[in-house]
C-alpha atoms as a PDB file:
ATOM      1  CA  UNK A   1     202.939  93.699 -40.150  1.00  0.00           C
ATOM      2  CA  UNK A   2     204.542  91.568 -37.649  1.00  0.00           C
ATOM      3  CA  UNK A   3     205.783  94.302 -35.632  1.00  0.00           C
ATOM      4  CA  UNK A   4     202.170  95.468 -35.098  1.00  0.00           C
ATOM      5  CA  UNK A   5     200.328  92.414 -34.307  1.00  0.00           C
ATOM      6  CA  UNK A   6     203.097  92.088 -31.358  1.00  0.00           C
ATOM      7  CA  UNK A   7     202.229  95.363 -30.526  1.00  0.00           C
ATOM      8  CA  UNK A   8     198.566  94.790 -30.170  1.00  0.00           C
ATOM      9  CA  UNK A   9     199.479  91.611 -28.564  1.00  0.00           C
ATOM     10  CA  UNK A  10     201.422  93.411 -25.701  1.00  0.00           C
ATOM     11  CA  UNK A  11     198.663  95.928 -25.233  1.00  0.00           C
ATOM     12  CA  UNK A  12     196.178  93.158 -24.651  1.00  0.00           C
ATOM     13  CA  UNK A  13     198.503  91.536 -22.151  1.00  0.00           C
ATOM     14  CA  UNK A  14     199.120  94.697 -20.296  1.00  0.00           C
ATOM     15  CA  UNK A  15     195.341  95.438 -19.716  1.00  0.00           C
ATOM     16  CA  UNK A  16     194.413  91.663 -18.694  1.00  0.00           C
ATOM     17  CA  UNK A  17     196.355  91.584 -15.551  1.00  0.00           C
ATOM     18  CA  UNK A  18     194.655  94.875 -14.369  1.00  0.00           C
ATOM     19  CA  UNK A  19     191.142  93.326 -14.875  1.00  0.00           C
ATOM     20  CA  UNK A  20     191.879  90.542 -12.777  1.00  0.00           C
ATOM     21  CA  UNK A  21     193.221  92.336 -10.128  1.00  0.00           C
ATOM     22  CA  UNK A  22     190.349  94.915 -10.228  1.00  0.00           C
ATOM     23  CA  UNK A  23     188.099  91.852 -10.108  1.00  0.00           C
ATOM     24  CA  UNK A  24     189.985  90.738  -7.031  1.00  0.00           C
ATOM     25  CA  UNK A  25     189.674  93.591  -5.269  1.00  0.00           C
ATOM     26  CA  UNK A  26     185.797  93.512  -6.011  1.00  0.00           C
ATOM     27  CA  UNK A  27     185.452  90.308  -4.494  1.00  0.00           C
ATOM     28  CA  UNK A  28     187.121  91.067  -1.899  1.00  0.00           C
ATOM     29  CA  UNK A  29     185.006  94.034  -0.729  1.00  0.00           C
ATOM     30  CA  UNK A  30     181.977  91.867  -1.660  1.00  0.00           C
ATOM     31  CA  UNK A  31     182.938  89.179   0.774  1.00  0.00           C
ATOM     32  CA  UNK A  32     183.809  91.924   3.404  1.00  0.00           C
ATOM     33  CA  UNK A  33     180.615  93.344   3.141  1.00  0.00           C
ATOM     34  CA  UNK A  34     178.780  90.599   3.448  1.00  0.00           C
ATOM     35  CA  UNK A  35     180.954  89.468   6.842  1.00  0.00           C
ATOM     36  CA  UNK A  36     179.947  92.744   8.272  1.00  0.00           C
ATOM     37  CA  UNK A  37     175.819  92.320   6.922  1.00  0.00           C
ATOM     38  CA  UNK A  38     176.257  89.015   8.450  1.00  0.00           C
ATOM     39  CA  UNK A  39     177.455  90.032  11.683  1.00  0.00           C
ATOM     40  CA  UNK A  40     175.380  93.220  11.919  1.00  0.00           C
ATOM     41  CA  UNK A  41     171.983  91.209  11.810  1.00  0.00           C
ATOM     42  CA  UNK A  42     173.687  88.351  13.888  1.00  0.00           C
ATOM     43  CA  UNK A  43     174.007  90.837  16.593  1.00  0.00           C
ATOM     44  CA  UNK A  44     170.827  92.320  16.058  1.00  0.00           C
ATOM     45  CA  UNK A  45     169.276  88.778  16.883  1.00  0.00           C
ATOM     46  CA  UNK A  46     171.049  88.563  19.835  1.00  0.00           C
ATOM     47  CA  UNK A  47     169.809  92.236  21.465  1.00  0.00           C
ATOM     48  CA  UNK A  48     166.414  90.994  20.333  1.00  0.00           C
ATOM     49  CA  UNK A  49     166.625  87.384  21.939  1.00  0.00           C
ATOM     50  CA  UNK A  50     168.152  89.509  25.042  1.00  0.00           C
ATOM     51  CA  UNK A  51     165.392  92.087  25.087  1.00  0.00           C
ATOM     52  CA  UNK A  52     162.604  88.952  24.608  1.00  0.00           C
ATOM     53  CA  UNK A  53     164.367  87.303  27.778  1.00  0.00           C
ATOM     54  CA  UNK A  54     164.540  90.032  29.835  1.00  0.00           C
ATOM     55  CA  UNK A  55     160.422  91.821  28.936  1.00  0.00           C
ATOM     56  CA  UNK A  56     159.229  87.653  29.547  1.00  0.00           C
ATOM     57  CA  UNK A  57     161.255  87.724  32.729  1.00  0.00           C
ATOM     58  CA  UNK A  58     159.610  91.114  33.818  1.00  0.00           C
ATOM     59  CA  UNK A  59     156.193  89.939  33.166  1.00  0.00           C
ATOM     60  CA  UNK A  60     156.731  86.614  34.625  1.00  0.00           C
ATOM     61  CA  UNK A  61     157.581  88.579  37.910  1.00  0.00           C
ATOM     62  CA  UNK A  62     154.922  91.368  37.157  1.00  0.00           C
ATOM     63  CA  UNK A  63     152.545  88.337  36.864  1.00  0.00           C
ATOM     64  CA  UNK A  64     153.864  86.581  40.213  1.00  0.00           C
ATOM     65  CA  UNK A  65     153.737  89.728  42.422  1.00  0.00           C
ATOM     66  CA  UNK A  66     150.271  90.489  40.951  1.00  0.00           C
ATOM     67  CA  UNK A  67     149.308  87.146  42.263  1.00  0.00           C
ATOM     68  CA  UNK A  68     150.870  87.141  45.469  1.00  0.00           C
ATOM     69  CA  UNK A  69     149.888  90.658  46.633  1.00  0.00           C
ATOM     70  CA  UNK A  70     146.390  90.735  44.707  1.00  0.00           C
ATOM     71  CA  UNK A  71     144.499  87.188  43.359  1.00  0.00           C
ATOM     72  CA  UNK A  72     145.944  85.591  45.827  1.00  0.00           C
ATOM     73  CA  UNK A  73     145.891  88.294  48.898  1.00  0.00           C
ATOM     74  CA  UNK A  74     142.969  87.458  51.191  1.00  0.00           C
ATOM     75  CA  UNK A  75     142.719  91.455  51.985  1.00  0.00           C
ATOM     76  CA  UNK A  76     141.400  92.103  48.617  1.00  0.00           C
ATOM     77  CA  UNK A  77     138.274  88.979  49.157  1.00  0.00           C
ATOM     78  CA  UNK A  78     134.915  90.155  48.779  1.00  0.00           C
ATOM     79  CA  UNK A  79     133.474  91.031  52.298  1.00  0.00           C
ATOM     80  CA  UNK A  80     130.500  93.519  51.635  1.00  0.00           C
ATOM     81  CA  UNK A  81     128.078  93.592  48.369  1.00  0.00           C
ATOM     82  CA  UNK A  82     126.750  96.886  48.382  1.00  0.00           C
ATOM     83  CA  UNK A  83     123.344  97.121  46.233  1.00  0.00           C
ATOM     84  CA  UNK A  84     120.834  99.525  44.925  1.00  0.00           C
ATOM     85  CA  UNK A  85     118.679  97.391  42.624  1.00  0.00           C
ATOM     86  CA  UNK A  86     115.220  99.267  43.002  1.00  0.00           C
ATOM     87  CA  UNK A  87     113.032  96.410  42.971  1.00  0.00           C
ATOM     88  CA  UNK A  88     114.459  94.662  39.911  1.00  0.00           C
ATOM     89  CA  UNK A  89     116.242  91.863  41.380  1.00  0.00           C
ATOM     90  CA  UNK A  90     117.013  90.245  45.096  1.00  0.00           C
ATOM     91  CA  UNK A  91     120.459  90.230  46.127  1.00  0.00           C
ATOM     92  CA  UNK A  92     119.970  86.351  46.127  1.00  0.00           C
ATOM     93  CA  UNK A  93     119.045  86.576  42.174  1.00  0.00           C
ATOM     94  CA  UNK A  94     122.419  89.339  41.239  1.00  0.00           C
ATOM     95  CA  UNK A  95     124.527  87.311  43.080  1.00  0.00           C
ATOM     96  CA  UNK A  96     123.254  83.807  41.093  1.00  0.00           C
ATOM     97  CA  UNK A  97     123.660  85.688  37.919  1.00  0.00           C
ATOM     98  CA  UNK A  98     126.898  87.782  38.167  1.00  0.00           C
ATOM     99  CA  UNK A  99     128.799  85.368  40.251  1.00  0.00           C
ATOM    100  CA  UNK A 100     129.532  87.664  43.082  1.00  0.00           C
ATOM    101  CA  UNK A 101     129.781  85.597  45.626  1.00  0.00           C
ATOM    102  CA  UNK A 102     131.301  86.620  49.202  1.00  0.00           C
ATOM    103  CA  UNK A 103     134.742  84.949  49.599  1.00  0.00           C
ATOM    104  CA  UNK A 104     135.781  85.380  45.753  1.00  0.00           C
ATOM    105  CA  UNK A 105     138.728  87.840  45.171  1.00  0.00           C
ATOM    106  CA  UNK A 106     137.659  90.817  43.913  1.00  0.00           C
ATOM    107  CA  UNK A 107     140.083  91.201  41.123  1.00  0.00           C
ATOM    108  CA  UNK A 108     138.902  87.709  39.820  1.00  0.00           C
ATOM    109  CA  UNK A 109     135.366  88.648  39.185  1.00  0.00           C
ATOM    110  CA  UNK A 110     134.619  89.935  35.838  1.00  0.00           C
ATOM    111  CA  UNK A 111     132.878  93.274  35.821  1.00  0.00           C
ATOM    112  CA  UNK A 112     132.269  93.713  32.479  1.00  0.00           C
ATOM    113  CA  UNK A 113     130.628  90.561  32.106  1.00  0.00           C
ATOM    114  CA  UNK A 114     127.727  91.051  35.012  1.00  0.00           C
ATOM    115  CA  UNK A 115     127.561  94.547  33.532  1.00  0.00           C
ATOM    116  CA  UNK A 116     126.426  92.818  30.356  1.00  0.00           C
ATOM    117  CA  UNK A 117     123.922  90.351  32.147  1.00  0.00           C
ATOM    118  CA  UNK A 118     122.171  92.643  34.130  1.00  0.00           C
ATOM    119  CA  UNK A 119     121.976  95.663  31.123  1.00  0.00           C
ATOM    120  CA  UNK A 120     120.377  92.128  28.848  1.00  0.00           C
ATOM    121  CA  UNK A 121     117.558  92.215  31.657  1.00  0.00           C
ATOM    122  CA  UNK A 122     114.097  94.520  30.008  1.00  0.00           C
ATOM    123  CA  UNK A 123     113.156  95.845  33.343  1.00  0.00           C
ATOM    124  CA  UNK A 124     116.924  98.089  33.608  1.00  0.00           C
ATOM    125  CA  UNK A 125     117.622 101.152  31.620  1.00  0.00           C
ATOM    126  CA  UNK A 126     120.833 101.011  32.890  1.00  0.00           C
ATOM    127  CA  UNK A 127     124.011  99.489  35.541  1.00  0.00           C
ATOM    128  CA  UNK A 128     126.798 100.394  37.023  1.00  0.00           C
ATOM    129  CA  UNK A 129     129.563  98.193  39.073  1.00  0.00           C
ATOM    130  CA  UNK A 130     132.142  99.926  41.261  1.00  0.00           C
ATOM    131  CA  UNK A 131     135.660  97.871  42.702  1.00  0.00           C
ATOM    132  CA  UNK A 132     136.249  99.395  45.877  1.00  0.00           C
ATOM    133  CA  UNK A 133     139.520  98.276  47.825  1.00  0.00           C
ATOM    134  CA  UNK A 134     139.895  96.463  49.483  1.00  0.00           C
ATOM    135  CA  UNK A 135     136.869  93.869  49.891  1.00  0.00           C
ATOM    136  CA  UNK A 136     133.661  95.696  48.242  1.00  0.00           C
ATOM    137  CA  UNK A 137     131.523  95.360  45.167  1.00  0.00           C
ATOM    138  CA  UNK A 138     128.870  98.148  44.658  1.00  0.00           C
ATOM    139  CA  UNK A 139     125.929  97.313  42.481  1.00  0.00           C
ATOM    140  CA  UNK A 140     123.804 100.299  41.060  1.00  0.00           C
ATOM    141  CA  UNK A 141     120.312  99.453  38.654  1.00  0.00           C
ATOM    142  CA  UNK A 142     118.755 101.932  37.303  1.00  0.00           C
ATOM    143  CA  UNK A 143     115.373 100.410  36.397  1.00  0.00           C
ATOM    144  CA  UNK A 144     112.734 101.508  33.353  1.00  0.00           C
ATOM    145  CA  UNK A 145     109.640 103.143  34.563  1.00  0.00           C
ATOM    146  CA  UNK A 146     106.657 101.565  33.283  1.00  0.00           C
ATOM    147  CA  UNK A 147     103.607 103.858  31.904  1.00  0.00           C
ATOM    148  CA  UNK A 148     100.878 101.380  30.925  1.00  0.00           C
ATOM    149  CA  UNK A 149      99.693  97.845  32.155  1.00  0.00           C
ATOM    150  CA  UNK A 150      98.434  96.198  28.403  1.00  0.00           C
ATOM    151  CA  UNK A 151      95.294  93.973  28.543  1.00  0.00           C
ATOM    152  CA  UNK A 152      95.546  91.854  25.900  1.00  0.00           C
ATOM    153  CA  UNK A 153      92.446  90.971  23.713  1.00  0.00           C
ATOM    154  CA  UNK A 154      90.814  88.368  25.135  1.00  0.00           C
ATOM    155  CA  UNK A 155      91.418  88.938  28.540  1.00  0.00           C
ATOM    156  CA  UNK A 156      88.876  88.937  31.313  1.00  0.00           C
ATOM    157  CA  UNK A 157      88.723  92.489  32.110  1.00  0.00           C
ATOM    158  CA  UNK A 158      87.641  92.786  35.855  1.00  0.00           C
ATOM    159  CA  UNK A 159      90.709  90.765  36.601  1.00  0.00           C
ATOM    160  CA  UNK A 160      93.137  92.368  34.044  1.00  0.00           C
ATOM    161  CA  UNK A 161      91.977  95.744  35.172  1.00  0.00           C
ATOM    162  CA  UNK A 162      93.012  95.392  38.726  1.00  0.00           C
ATOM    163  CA  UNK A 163      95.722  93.142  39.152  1.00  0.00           C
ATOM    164  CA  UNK A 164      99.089  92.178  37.572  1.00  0.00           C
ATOM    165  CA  UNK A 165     100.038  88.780  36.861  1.00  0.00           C
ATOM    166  CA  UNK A 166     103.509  88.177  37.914  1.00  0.00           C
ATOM    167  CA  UNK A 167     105.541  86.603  34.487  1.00  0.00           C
ATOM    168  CA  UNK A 168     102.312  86.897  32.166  1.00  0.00           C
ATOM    169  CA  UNK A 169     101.232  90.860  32.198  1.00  0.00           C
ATOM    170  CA  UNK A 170     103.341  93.190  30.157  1.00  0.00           C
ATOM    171  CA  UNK A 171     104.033  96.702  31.065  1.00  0.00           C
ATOM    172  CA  UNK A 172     105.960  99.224  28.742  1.00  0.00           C
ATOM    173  CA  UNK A 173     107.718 102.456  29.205  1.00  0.00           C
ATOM    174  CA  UNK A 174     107.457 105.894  27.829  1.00  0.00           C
ATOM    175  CA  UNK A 175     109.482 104.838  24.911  1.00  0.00           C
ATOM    176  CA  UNK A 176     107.525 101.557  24.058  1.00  0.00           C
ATOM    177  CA  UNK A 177     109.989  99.268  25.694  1.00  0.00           C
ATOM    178  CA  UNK A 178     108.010  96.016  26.876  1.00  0.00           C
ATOM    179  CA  UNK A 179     108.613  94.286  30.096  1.00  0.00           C
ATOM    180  CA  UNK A 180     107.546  91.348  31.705  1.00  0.00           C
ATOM    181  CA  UNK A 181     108.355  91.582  35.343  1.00  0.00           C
ATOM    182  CA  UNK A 182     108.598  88.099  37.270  1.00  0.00           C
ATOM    183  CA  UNK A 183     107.653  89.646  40.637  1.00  0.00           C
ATOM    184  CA  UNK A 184     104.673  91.883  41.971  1.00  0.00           C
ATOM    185  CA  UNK A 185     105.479  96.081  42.524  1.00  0.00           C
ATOM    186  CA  UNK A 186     102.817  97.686  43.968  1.00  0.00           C
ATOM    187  CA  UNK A 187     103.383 100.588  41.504  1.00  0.00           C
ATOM    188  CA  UNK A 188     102.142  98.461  39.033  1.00  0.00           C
ATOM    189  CA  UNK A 189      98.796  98.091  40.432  1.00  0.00           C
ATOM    190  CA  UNK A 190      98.467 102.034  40.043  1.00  0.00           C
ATOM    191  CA  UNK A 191      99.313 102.165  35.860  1.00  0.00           C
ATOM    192  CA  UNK A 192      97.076 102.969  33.765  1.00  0.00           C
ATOM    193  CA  UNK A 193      94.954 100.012  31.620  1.00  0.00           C
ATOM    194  CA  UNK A 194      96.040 100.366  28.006  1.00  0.00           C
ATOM    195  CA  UNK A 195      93.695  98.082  25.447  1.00  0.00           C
ATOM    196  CA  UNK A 196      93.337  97.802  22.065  1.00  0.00           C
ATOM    197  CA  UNK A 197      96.857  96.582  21.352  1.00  0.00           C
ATOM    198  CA  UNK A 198      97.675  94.001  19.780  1.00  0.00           C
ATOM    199  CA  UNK A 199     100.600  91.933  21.337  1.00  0.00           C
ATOM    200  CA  UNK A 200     101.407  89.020  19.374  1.00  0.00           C
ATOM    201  CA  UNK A 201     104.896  90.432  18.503  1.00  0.00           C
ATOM    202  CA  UNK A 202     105.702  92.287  22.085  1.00  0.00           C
ATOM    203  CA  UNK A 203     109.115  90.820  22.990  1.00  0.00           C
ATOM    204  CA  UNK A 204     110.350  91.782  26.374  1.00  0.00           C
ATOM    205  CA  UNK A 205     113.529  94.015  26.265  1.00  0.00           C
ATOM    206  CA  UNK A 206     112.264  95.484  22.857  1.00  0.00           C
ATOM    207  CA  UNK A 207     110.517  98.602  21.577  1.00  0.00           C
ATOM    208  CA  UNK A 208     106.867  97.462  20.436  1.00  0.00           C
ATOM    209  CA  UNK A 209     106.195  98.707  17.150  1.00  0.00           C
ATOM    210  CA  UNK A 210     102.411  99.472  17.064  1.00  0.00           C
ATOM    211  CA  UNK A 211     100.405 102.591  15.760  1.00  0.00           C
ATOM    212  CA  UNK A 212      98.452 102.052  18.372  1.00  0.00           C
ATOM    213  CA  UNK A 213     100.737 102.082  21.165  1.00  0.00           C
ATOM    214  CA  UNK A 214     101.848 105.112  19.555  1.00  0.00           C
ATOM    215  CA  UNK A 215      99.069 106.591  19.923  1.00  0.00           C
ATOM    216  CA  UNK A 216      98.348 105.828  23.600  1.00  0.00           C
ATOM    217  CA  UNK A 217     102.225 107.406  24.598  1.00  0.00           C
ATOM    218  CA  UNK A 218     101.298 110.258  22.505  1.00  0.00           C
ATOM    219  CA  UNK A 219      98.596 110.552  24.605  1.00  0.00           C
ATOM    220  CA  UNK A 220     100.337 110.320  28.172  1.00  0.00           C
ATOM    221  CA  UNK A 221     102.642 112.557  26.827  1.00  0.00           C
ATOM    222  CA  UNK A 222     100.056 115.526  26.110  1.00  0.00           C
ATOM    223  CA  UNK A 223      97.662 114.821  29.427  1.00  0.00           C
ATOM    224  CA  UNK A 224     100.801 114.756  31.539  1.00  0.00           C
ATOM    225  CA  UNK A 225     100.763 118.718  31.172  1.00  0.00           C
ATOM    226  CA  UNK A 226      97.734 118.155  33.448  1.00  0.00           C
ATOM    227  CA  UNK A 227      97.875 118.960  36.982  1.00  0.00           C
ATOM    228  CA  UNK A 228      97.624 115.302  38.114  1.00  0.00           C
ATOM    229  CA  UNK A 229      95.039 116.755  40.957  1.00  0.00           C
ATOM    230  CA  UNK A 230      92.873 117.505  38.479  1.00  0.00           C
ATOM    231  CA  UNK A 231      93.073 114.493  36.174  1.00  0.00           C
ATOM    232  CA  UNK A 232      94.834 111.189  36.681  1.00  0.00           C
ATOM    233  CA  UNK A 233      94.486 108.493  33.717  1.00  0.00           C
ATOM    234  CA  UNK A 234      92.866 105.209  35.076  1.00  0.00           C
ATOM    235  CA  UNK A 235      92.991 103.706  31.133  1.00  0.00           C
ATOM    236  CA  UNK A 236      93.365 104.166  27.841  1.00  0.00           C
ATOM    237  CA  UNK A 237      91.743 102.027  24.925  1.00  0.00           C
ATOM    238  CA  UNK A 238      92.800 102.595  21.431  1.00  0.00           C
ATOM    239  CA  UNK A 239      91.138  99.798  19.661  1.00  0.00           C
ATOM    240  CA  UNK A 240      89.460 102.172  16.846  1.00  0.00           C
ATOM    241  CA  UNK A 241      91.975 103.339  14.543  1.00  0.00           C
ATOM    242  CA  UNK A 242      90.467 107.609  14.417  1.00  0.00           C
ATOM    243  CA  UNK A 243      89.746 108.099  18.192  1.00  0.00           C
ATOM    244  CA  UNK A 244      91.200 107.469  21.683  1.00  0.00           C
ATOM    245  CA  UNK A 245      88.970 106.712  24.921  1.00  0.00           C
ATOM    246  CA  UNK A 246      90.589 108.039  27.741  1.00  0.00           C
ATOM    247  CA  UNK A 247      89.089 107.045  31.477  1.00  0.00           C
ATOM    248  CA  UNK A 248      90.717 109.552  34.346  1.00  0.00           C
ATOM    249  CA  UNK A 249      90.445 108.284  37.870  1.00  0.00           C
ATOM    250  CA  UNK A 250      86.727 109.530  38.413  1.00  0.00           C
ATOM    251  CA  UNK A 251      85.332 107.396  36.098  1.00  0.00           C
ATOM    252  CA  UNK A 252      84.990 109.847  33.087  1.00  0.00           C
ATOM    253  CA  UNK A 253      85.429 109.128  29.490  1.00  0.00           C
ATOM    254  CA  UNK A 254      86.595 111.486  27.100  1.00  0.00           C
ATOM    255  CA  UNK A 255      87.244 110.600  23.539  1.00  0.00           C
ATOM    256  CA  UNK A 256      90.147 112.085  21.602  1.00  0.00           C
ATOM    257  CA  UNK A 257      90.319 112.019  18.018  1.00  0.00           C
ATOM    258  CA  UNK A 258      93.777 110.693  16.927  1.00  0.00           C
ATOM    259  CA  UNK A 259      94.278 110.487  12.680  1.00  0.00           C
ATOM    260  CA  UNK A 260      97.079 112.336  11.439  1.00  0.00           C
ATOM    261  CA  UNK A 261      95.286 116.153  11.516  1.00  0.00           C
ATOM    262  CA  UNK A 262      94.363 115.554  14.632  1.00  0.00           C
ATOM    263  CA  UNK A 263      95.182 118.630  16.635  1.00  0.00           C
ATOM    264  CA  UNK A 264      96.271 117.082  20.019  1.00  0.00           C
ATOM    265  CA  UNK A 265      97.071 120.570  21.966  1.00  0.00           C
ATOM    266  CA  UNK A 266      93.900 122.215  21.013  1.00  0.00           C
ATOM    267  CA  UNK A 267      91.820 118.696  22.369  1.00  0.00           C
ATOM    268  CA  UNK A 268      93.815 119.803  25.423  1.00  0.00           C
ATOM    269  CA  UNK A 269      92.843 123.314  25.924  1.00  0.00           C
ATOM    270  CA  UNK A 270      89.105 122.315  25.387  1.00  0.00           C
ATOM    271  CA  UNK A 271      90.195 119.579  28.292  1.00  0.00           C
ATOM    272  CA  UNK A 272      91.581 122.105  30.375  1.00  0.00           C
ATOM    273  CA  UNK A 273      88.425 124.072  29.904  1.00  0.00           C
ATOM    274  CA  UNK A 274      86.104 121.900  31.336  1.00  0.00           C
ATOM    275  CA  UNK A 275      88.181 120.880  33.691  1.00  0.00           C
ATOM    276  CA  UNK A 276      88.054 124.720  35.048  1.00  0.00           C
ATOM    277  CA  UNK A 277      84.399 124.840  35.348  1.00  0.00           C
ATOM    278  CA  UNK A 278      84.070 121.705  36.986  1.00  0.00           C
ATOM    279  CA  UNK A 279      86.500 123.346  39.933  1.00  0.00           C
ATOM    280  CA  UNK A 280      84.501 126.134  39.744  1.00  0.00           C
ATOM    281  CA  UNK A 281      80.863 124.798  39.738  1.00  0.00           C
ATOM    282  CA  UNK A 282      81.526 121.587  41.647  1.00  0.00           C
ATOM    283  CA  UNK A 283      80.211 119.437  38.492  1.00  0.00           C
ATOM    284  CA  UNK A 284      81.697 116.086  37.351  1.00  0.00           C
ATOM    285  CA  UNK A 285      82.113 115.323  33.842  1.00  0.00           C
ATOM    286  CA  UNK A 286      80.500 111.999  32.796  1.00  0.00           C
ATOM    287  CA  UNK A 287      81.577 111.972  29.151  1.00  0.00           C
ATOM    288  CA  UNK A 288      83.264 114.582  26.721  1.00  0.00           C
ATOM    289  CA  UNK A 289      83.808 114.877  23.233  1.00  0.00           C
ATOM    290  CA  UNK A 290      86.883 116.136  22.707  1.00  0.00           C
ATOM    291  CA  UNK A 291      87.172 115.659  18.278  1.00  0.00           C
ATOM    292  CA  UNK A 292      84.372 118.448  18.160  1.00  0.00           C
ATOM    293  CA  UNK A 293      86.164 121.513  17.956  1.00  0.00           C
ATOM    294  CA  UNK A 294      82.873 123.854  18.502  1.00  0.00           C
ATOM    295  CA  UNK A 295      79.877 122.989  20.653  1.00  0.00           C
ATOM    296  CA  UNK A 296      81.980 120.425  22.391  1.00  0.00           C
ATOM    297  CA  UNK A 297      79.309 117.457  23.481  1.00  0.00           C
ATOM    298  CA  UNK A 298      79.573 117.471  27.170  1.00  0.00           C
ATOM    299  CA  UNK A 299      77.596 115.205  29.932  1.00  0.00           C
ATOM    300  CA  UNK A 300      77.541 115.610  33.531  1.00  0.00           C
ATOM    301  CA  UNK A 301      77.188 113.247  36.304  1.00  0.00           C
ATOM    302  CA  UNK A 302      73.900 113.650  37.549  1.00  0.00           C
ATOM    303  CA  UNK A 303      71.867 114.378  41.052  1.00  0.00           C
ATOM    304  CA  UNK A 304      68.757 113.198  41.518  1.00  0.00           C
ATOM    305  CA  UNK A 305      67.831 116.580  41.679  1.00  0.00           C
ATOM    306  CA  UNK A 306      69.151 117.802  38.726  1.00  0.00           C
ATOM    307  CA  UNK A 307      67.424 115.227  36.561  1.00  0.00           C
ATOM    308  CA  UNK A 308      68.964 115.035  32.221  1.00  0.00           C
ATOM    309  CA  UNK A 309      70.875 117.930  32.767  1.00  0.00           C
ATOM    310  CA  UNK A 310      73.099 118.187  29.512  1.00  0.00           C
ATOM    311  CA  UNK A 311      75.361 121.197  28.454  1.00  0.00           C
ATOM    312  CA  UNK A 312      77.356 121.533  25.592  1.00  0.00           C
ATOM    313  CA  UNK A 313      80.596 123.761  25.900  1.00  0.00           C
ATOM    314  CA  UNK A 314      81.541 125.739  23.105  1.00  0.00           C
ATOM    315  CA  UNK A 315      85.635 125.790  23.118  1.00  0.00           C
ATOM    316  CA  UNK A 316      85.769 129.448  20.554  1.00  0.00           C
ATOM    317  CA  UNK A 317      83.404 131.417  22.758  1.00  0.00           C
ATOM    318  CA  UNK A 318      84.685 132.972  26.040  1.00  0.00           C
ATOM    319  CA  UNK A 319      81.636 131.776  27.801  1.00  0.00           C
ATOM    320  CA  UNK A 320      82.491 127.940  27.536  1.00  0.00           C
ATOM    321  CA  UNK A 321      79.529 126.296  28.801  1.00  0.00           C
ATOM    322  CA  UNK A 322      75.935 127.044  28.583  1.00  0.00           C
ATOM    323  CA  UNK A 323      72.836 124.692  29.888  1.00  0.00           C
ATOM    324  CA  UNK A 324      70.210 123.402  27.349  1.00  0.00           C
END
């Protein structure tokens, strides 16, 4: 018995030596490692703190040769404004508002911020702004193109009807956008009058959401098909919800009918029809009917000598007008 507990003994003795050194070694290795994880991201700092120095150093002297041979180069100062703003601005007024001022370098002035300004104005459809070297600034405005002058209920007529008030009278284009021009354009003297809508929520810049105007560009649209020889509008007034008086340049009224089955192309071919015998017989048309599709109520202007001459066309028949 004693010989075999010594024996046991030496085997434990034998083996505990060996552990420790095998925990040595461990340790050892560990500790190595972590002198060479240690120095790998220490030097991996350093080539990033070297690579920081040297980018801030190149933009620092990116930043002072941009300023030296560009903000700061007199060569590059604006010299000429070149403009093509259509009648929607003086060059006293872009200048005020963009900030391009002569003098100013031309790298200074922010382009994309007069862009913005100008495209916020209702009267322009659209800009553009061109940097040319060394010393110019070109300034392109495309402008809307108005379609109607509105009279708004209430006005006094006469004086709605022929002139526009500068700042008070809106205009829209073919799309419904409203404007409210500061400054007189002769063109707008020649729009047609559009009444009967209401303009209580007409915001300059924005799209006017009406039936009625609606209606009325609906309108242009078709008659612009016309020769505009042969009929020019002169006004428009939608102020009854199922029809649409329509005054051409003459003087005559013709009445469209303009609910949702309203057949606008075949109120234009009756159009076009009387139009045609008026070039062929000389005749001018006082007032037409154009929501009766058969026996088309017609009247004429009227000579002396022709007395209450009346004829109503019929637009199915290949004869299209006959006298009463």
């Amino acid at each position: 018995m004693k010989t075999r507990r010594n024996t046991g003994a030496n085997r434990r003795k034998g083996v505990g030596p060996g552990r420790r050194q095998h925990l040595l070694e461990v340790n050892v290795r560990t500790a190595s490692m972590k002198r060479q994880h240690r120095g790998k991201a220490s030097g991996f700092l350093w080539k990033a703190f070297f690579i920081v120095i040297v980018v801030g150093l190149l933009a620092a002297g990116a930043q002072f040769a941009c300023g030296k041979f560009f903000f700061k180069n007199p060569e590059y100062n604006l010299k000429h404004l070149v403009t093509h703003l259509n009648g929607v601005l003086t060059q006293e007024e872009l200048v005020n508002l963009t900030g391009f001022n002569e003098g100013k370098n031309i790298f200074g002035l922010d382009l994309e911020q007069a862009n913005q300004k100008l495209a916020a104005l209702p009267e322009v459809r659209s800009v553009s702004i061109e940097r040319m070297l060394p010393d110019t600034i070109e300034v392109g405005l495309e402008p809307r193109a108005p379609v109607f002058l509105f009279v708004a209920p209430g006005e006094i007529e006469a004086a709605a009807g022929e002139s526009f008030i500068p700042g008070k009278s809106f205009l829209c284009d073919k799309e419904g956008v409203m404007m409210r021009p500061a400054r007189l354009d002769d063109k707008f003297l020649g729009l047609p009058v559009l009444r009967g809508v209401s303009l209580g929520n007409a915001i300059p810049g924005k799209k006017l959401e009406s039936s009625s105007l609606a209606t009325a560009l609906l309108l242009r649209h078709t008659l612009s098909e016309l020769p505009e020889e042969t009929f020019r509008i002169s006004s428009v007034d939608v102020s009854k919800p199922y029809a649409a008086v329509v005054t051409d340049a003459s003087g005559a009224k013709f009445t469209f009918g303009t609910l949702g089955g309203a057949d606008m192309p075949a109120q234009l071919d009756r159009l076009r029809k009387l139009l045609d015998h008026c070039q062929e017989t000389g005749r001018k048309i006082q007032t037409a009917n154009l929501m009766v599709s058969r026996n088309t109520p017609v009247t004429f202007v009227l000579t002396p000598e022709q007395g209450s001459d009346k004829i109503a066309p019929v637009a199915s028949s290949k004869k299209i007008l006959k006298h009463n």
